[in-house]
N, C-alpha and C. Protein backbone atom coordinates (compact mmCIF):
# COMPACT_ATOMS: atom_id res chain seq x y z
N UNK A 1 14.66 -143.31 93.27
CA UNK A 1 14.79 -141.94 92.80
C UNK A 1 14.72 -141.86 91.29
N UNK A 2 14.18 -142.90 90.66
CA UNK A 2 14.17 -142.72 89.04
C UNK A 2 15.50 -142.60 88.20
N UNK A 3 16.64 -142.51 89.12
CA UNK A 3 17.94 -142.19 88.33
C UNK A 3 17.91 -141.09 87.66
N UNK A 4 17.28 -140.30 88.09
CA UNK A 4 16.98 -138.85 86.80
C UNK A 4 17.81 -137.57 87.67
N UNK A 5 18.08 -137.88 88.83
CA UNK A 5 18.84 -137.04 89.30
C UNK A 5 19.60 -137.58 90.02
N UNK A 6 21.05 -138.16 89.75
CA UNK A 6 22.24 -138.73 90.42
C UNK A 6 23.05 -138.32 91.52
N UNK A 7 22.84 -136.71 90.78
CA UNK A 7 23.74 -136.20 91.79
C UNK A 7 22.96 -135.12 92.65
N UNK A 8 22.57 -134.99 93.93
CA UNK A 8 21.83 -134.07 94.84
C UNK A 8 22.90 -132.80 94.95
N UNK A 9 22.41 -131.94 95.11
CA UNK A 9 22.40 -130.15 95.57
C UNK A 9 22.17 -130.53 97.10
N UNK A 10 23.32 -129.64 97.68
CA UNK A 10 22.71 -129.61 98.69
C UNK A 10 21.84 -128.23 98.84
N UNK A 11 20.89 -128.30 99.39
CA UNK A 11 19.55 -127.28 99.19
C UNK A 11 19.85 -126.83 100.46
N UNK A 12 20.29 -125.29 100.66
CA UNK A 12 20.56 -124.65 101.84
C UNK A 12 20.40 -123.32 100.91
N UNK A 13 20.68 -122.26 102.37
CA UNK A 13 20.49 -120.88 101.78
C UNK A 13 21.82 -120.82 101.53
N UNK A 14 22.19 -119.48 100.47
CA UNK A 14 23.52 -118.89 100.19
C UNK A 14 23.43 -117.60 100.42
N UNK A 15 24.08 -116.66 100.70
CA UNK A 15 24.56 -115.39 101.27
C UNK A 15 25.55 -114.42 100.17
N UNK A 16 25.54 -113.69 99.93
CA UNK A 16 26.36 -112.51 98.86
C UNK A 16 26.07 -111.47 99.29
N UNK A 17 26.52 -110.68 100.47
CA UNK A 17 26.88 -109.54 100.79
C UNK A 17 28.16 -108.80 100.22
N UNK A 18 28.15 -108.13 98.80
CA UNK A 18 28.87 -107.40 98.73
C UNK A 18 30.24 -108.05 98.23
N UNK A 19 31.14 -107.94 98.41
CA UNK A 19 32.69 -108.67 98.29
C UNK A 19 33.22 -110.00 99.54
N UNK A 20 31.76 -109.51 100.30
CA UNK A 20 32.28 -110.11 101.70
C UNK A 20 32.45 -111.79 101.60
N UNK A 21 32.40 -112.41 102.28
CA UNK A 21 32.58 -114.23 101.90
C UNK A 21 32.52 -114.20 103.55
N UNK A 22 31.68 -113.28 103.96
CA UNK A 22 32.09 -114.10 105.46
C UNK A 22 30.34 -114.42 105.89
N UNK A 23 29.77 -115.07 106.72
CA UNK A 23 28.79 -115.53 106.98
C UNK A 23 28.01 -114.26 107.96
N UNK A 24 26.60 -114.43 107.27
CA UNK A 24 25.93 -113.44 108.09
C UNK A 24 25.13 -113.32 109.96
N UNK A 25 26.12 -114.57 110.37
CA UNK A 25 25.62 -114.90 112.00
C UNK A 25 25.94 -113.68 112.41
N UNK A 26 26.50 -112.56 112.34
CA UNK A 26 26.85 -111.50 113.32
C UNK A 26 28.22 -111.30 113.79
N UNK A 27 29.15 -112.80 113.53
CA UNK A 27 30.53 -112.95 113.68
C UNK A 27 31.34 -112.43 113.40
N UNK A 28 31.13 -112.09 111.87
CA UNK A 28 31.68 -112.05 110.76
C UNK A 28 31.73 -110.32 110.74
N UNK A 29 32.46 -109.88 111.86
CA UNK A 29 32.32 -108.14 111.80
C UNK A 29 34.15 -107.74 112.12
N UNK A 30 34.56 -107.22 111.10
CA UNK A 30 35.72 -106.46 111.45
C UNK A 30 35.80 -105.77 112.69
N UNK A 31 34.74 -105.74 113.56
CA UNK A 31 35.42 -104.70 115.01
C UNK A 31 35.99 -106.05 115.84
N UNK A 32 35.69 -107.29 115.41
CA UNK A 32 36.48 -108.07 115.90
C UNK A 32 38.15 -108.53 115.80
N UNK A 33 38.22 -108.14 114.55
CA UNK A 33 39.51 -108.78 113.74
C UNK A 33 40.24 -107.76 114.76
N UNK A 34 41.51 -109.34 114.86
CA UNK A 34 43.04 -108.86 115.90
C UNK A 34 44.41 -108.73 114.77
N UNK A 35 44.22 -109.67 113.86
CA UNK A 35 45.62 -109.63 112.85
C UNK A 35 45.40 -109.49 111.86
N UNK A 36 46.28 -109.13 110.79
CA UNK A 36 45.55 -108.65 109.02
C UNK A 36 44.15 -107.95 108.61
N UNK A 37 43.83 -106.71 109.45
CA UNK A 37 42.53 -106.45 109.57
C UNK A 37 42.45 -105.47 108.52
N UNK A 38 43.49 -104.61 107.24
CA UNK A 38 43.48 -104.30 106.47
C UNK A 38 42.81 -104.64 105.47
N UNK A 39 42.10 -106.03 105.51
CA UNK A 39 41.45 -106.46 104.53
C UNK A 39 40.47 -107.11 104.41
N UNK A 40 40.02 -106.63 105.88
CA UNK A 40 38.99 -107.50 106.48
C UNK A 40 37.42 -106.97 105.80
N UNK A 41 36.54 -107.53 105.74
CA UNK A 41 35.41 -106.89 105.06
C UNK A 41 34.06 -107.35 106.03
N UNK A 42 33.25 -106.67 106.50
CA UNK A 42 32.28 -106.70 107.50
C UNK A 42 31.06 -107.93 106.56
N UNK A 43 30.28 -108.09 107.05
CA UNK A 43 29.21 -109.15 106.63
C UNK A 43 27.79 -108.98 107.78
N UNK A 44 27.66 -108.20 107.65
CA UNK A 44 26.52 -107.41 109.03
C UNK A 44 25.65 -109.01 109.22
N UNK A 45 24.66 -108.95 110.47
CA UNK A 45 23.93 -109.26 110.62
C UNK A 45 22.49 -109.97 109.55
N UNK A 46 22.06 -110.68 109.52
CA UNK A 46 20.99 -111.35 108.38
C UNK A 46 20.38 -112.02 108.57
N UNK A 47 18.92 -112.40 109.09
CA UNK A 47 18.33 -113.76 109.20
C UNK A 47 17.81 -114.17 107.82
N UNK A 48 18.40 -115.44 108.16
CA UNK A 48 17.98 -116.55 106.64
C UNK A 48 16.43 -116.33 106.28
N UNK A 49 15.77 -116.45 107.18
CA UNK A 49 14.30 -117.25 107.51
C UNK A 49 13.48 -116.22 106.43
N UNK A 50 12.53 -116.05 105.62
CA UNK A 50 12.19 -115.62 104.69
C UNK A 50 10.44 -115.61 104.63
N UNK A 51 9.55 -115.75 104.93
CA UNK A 51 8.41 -116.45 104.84
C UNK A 51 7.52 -116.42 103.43
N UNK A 52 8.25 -115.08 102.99
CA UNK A 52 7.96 -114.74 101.59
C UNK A 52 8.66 -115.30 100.32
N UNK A 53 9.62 -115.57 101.06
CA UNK A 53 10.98 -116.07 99.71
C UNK A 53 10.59 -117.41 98.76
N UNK A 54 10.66 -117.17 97.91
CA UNK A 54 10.05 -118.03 96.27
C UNK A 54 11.57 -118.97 95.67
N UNK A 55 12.45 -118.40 96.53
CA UNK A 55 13.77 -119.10 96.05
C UNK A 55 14.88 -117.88 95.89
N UNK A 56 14.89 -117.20 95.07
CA UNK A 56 16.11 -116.33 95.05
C UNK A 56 15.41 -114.78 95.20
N UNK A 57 16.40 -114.55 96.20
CA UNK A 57 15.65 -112.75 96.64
C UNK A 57 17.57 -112.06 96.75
N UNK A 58 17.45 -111.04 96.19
CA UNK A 58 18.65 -110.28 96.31
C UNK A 58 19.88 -110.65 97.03
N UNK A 59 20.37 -110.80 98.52
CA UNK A 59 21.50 -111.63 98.85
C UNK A 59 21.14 -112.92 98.58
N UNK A 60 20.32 -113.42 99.14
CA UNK A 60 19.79 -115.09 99.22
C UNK A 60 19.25 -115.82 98.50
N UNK A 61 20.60 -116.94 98.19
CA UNK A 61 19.25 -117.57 97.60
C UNK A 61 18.56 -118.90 97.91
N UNK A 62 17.99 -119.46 98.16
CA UNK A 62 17.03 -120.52 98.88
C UNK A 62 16.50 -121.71 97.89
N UNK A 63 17.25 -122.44 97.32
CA UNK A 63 16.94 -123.18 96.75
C UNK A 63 15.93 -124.29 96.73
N UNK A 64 16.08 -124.56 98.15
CA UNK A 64 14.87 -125.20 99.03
C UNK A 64 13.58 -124.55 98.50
N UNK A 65 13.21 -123.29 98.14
CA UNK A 65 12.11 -122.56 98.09
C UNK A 65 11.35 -122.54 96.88
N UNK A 66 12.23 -123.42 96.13
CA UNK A 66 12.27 -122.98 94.27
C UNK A 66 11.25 -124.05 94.05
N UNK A 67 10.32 -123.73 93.57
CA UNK A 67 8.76 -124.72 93.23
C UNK A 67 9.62 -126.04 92.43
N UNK A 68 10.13 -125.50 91.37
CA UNK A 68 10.63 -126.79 90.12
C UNK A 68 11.70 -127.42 91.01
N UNK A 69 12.17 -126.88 91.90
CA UNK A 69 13.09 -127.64 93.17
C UNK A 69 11.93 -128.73 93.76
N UNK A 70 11.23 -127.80 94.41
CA UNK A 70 10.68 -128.96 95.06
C UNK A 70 9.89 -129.72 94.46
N UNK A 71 9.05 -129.76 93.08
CA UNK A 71 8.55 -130.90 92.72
C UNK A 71 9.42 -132.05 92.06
N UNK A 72 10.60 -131.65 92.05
CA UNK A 72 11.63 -132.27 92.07
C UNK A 72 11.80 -133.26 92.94
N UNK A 73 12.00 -132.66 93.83
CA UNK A 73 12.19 -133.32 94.81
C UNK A 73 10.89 -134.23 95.35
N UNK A 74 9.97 -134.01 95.57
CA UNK A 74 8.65 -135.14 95.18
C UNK A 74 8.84 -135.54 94.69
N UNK A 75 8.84 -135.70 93.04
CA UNK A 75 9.48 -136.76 92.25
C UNK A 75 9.81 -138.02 92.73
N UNK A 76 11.25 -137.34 92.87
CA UNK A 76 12.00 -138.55 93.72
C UNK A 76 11.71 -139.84 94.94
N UNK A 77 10.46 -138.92 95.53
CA UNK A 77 9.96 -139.48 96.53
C UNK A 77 8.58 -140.06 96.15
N UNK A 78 8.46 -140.05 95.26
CA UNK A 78 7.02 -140.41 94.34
C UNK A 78 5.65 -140.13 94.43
N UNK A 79 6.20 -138.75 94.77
CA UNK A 79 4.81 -137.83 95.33
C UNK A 79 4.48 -136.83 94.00
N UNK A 80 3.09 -136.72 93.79
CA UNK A 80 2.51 -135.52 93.00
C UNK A 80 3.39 -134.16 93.14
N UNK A 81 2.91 -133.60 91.78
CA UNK A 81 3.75 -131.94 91.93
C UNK A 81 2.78 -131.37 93.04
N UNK A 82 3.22 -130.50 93.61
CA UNK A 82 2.22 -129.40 94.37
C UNK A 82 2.65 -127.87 93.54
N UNK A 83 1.74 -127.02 94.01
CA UNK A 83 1.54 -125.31 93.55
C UNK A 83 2.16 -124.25 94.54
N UNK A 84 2.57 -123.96 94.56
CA UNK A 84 3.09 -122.68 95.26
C UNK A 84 1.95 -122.20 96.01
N UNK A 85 0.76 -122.23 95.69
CA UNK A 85 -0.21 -121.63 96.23
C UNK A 85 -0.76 -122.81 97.71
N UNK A 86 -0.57 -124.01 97.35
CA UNK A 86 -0.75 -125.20 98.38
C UNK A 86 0.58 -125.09 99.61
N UNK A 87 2.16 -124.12 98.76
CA UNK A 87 2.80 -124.66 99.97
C UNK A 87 2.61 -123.09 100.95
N UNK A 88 1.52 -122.17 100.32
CA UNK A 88 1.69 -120.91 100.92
C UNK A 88 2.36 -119.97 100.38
N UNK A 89 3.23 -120.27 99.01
CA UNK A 89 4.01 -118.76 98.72
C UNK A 89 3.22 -118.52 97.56
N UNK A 90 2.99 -116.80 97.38
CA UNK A 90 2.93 -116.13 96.37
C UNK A 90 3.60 -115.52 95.60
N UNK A 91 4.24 -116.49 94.82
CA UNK A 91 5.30 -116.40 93.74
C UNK A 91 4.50 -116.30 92.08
């Protein structure tokens, strides 16, 4: 890995609905809550999956998606940069 990056990211999506902190599977809905529901905060519904997403879009952000991420990550693996346009996004 060249030693140029020691420490890995884990590269997943992240979620920011609002104040909420609860996950967007559909779970995460106050008509469920049984105890302390005064403070409960909804987190609606969301699919991750993006086909357009370049890396960060308004709730999400997709780090996985981020070009200088991933030639990064080639790098490491001792592969050529690629283009956004080779992996399909128009960023």
């Amino acid at each position: 890995n060249d030693v140029d990056y020691p420490i890995r990211l884990v590269l997943s999506s992240y979620y920011w609905q609002g104040n909420s902190k609860g996950l967007p599977d559909g779970l995460s809905d106050c008509t469920n809550c049984e105890v302390n529901c005064e403070s409960c905060q909804t987190t609606v519904k969301w699919d991750a999956y993006d086909k357009t997403s370049c890396g960060y879009d308004d709730e999400y952000t997709r780090p996985h998606r981020d070009l200088e991420i991933v030639n990064a990550m080639r790098g490491w693996m001792g592969l050529e940069a690629t283009t956004a346009a080779d992996l399909g996004l128009s960023c």
